[in-house]
C-alpha atoms as a PDB file:
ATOM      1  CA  UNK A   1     104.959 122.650  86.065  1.00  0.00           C
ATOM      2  CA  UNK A   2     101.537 124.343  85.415  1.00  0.00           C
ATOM      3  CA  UNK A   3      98.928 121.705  85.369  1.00  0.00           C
ATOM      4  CA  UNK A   4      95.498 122.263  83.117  1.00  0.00           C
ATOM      5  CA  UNK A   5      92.491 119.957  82.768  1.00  0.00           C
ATOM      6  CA  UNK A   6      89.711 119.812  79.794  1.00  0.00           C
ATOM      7  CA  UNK A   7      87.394 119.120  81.685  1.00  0.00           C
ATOM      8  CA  UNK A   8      84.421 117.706  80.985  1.00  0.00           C
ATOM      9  CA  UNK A   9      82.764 117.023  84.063  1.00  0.00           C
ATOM     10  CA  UNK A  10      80.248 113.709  83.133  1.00  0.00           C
ATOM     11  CA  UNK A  11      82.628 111.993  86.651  1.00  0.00           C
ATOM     12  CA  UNK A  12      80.824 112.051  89.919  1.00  0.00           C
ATOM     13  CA  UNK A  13      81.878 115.091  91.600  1.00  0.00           C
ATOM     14  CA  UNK A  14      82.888 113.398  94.806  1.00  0.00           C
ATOM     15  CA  UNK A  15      85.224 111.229  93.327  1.00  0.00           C
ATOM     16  CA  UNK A  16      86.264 113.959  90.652  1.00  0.00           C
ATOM     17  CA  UNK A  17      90.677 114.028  91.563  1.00  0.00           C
ATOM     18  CA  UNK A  18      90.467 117.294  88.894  1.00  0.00           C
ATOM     19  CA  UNK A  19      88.212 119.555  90.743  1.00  0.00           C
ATOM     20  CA  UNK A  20      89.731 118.195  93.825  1.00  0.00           C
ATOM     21  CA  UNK A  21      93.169 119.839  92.200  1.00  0.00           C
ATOM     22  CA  UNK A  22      91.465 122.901  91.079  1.00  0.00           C
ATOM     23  CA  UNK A  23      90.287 123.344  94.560  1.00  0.00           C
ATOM     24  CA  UNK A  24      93.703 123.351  96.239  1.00  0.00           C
ATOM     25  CA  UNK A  25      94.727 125.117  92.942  1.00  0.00           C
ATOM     26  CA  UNK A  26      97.189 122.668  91.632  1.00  0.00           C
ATOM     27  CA  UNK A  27      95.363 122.649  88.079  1.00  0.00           C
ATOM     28  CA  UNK A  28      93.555 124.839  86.398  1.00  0.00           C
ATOM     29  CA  UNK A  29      89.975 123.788  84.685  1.00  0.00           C
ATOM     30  CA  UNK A  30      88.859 124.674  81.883  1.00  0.00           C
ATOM     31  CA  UNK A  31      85.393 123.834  79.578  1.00  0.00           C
ATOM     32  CA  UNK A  32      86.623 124.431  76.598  1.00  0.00           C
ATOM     33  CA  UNK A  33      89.080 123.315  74.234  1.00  0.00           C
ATOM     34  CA  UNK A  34      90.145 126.677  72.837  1.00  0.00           C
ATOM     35  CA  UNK A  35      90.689 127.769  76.297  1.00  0.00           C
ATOM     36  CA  UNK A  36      93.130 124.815  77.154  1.00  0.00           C
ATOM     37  CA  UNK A  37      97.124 126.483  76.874  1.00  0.00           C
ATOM     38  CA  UNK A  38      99.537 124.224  74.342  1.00  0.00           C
ATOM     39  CA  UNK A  39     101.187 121.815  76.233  1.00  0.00           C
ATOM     40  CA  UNK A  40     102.071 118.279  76.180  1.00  0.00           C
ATOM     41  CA  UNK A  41      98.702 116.590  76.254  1.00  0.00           C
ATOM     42  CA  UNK A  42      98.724 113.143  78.390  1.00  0.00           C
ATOM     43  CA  UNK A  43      96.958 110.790  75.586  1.00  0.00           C
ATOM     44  CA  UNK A  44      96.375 107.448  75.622  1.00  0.00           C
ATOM     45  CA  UNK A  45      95.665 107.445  72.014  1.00  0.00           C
ATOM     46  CA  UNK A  46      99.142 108.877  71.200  1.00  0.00           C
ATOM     47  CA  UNK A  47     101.981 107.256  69.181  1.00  0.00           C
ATOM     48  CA  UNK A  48     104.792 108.414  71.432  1.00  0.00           C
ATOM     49  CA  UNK A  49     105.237 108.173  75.007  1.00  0.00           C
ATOM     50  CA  UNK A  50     106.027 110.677  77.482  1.00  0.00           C
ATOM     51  CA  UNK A  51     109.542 111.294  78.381  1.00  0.00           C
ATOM     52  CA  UNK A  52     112.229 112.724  80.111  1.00  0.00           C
ATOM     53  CA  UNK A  53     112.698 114.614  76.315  1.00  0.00           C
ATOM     54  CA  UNK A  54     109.745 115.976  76.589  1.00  0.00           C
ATOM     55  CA  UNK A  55     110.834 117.928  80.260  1.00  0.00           C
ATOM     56  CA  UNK A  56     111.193 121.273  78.645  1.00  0.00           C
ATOM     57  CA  UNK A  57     107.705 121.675  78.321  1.00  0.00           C
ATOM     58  CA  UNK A  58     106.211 123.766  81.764  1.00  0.00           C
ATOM     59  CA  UNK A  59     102.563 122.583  80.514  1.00  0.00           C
ATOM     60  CA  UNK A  60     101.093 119.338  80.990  1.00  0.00           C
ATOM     61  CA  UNK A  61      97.354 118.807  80.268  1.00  0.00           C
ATOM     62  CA  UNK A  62      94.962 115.792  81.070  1.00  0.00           C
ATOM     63  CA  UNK A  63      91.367 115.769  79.670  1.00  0.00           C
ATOM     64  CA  UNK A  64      89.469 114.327  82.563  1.00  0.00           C
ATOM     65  CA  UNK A  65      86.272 112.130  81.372  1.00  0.00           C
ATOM     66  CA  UNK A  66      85.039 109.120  82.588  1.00  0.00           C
ATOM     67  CA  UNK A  67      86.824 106.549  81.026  1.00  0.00           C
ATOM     68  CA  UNK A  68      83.464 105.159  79.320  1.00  0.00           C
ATOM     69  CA  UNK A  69      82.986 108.034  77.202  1.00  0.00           C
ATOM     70  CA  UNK A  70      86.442 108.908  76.621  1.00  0.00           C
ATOM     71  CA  UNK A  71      87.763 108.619  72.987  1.00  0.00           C
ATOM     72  CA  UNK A  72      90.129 109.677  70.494  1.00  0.00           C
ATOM     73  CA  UNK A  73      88.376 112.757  69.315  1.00  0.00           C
ATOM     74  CA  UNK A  74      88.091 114.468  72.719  1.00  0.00           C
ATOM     75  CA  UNK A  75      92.350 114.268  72.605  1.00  0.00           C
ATOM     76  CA  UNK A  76      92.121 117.230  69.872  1.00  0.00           C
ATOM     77  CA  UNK A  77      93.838 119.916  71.837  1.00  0.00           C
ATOM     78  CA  UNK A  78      97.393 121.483  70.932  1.00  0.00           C
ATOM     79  CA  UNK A  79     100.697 120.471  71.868  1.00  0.00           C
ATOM     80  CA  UNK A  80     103.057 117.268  71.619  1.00  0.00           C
ATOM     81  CA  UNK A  81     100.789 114.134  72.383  1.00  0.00           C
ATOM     82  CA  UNK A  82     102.174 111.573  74.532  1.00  0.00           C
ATOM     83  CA  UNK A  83     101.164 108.408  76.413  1.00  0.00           C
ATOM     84  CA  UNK A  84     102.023 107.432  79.665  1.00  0.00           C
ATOM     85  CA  UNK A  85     103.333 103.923  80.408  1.00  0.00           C
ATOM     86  CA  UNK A  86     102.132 100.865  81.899  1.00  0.00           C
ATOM     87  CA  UNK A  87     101.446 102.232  85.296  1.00  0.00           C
ATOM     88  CA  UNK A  88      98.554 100.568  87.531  1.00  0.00           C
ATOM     89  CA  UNK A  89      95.754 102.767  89.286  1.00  0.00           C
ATOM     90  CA  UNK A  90      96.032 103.464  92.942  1.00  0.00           C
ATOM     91  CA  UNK A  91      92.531 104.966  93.458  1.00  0.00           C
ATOM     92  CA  UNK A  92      89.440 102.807  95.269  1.00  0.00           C
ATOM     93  CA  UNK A  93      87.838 103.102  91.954  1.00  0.00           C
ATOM     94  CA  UNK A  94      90.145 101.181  89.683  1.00  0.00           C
ATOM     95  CA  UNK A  95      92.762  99.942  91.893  1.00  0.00           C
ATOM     96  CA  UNK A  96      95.306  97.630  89.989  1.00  0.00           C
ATOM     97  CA  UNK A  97      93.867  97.945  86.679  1.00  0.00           C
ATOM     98  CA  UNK A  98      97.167  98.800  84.282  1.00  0.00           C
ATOM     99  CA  UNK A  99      96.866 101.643  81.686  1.00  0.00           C
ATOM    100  CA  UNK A 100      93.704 102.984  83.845  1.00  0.00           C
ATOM    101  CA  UNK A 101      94.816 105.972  86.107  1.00  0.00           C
ATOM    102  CA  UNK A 102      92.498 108.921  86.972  1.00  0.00           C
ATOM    103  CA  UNK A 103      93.203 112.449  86.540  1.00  0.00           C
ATOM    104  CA  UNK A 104      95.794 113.186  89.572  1.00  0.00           C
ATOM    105  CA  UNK A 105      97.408 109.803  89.019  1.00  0.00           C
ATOM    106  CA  UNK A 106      98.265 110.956  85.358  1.00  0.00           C
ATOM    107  CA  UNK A 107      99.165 114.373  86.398  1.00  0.00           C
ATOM    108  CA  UNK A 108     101.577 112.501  88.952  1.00  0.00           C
ATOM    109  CA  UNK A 109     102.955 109.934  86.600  1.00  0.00           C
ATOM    110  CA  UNK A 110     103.562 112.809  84.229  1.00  0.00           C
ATOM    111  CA  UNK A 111     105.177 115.316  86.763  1.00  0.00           C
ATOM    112  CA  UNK A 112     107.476 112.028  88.247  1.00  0.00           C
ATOM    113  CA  UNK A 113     108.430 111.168  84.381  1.00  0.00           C
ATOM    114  CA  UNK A 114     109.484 114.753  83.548  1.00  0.00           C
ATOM    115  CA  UNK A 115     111.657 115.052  86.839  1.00  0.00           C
ATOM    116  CA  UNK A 116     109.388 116.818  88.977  1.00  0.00           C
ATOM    117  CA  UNK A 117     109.389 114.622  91.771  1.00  0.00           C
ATOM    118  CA  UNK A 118     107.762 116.720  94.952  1.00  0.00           C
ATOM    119  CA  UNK A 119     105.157 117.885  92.762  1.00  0.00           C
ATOM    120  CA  UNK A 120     103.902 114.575  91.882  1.00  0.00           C
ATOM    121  CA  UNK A 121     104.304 113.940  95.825  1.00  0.00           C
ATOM    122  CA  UNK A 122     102.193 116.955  96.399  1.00  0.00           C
ATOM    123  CA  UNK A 123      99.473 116.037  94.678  1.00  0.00           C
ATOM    124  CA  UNK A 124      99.067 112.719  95.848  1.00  0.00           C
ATOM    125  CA  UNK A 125      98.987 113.761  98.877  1.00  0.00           C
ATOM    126  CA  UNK A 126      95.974 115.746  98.789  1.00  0.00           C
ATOM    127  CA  UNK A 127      94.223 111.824  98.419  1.00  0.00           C
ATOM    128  CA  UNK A 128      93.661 109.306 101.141  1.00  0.00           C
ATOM    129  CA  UNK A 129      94.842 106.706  98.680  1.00  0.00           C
ATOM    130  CA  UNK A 130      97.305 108.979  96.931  1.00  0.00           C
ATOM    131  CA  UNK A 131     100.241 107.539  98.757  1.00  0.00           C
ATOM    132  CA  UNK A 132      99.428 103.751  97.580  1.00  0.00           C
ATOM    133  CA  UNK A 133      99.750 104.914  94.030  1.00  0.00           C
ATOM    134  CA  UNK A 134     103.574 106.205  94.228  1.00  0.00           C
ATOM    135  CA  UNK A 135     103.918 102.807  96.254  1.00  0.00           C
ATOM    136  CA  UNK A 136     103.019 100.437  93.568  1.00  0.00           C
ATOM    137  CA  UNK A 137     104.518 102.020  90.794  1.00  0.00           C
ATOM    138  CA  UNK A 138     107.745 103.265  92.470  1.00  0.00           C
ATOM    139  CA  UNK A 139     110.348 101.038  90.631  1.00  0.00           C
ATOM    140  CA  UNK A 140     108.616 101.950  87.104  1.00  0.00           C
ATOM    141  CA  UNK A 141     108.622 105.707  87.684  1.00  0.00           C
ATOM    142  CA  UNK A 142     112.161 105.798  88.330  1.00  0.00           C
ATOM    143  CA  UNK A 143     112.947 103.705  85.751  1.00  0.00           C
ATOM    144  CA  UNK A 144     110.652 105.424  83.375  1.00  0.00           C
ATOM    145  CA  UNK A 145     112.022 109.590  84.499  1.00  0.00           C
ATOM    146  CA  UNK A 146     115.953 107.970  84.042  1.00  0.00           C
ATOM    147  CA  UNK A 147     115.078 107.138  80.377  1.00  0.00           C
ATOM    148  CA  UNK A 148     116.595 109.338  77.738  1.00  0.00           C
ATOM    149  CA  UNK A 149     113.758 109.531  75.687  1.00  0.00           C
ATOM    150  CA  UNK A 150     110.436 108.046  74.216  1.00  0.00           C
ATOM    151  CA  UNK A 151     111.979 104.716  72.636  1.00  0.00           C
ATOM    152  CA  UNK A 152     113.705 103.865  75.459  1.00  0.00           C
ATOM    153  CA  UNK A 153     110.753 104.257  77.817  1.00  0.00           C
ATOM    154  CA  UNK A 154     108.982 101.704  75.569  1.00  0.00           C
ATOM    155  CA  UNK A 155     111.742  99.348  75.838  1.00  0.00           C
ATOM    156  CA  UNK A 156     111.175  99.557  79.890  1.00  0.00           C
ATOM    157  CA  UNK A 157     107.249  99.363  79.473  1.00  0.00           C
ATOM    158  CA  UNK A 158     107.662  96.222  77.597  1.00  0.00           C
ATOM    159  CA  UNK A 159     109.671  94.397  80.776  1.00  0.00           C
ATOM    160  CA  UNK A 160     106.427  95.109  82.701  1.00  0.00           C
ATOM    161  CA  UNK A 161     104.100  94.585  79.998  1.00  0.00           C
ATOM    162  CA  UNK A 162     105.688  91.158  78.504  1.00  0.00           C
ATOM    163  CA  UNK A 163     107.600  89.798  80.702  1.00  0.00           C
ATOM    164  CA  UNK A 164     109.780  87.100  79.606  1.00  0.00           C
END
């Protein structure tokens, strides 16, 4: 899966996980929108989430911001939005926090979801910390990548999310 990043580069660039990527080229950078290649667009704005129906897609593109400055507007690039589920952050930065993943740990959820296993593997491991993210989301990953589509990922999300 070809991996491509808006970025905007307002992170610090020591704990920036895209140029980190870029530099082990496992994603491509890119300043502007128009330069960005259609692809399904990891958005937390977005009505549906990602999917194993969205696997035929060999594009997935994160917009990496800081999280203070990101907003809906900045989303605007082409291709299928979609929104990860609950998942909770592995980095030093936001560790536990649900719904609050960095650039790699997106690009990982999304590669796991869309049944690309080793990849997501492989770029974890390029992070000290990479590993602990696979480990606390294991059981939702799998769960989420044997769903058959969008709704039913929900459906999952929800048993994490509001637990009865």
């Amino acid at each position: 899966m070809d991996l491509h990043v808006r970025y905007e580069g307002d992170d610090d660039p020591e704990k920036c996980t895209a140029r980190k990527l870029a530099r082990f080229d496992l994603a491509e950078l890119h300043r502007s929108p128009r330069s960005v290649p259609p692809g399904v667009v990891l958005d937390p704005y977005a009505e549906r989430a990602l999917s194993p129906a969205d696997a035929d897609e060999d594009v997935l593109v994160a917009l990496d911001c800081s999280w203070e400055t990101a907003e809906e507007e900045a989303f605007k690039l082409d291709g299928p939005h979609r929104a990860l589920p609950f998942l909770v952050a592995g980095n030093p930065v936001s560790y536990g926090t649900p719904f609050r993943l960095n650039t790699v740990e997106a690009f990982a959820a999304g590669c796991y979801i869309l049944g690309h296993e080793e990849q997501a593997e492989r770029l974890m491991s390029k992070f000290r910390w990479g590993h602990t993210f696979l480990e606390l989301n294991a059981e939702p990953l799998e769960r989420y990548a044997n769903c058959a589509d969008s709704t039913e990922v929900v459906a999952v999300q929800e048993e994490y999310v509001d637990p009865e």
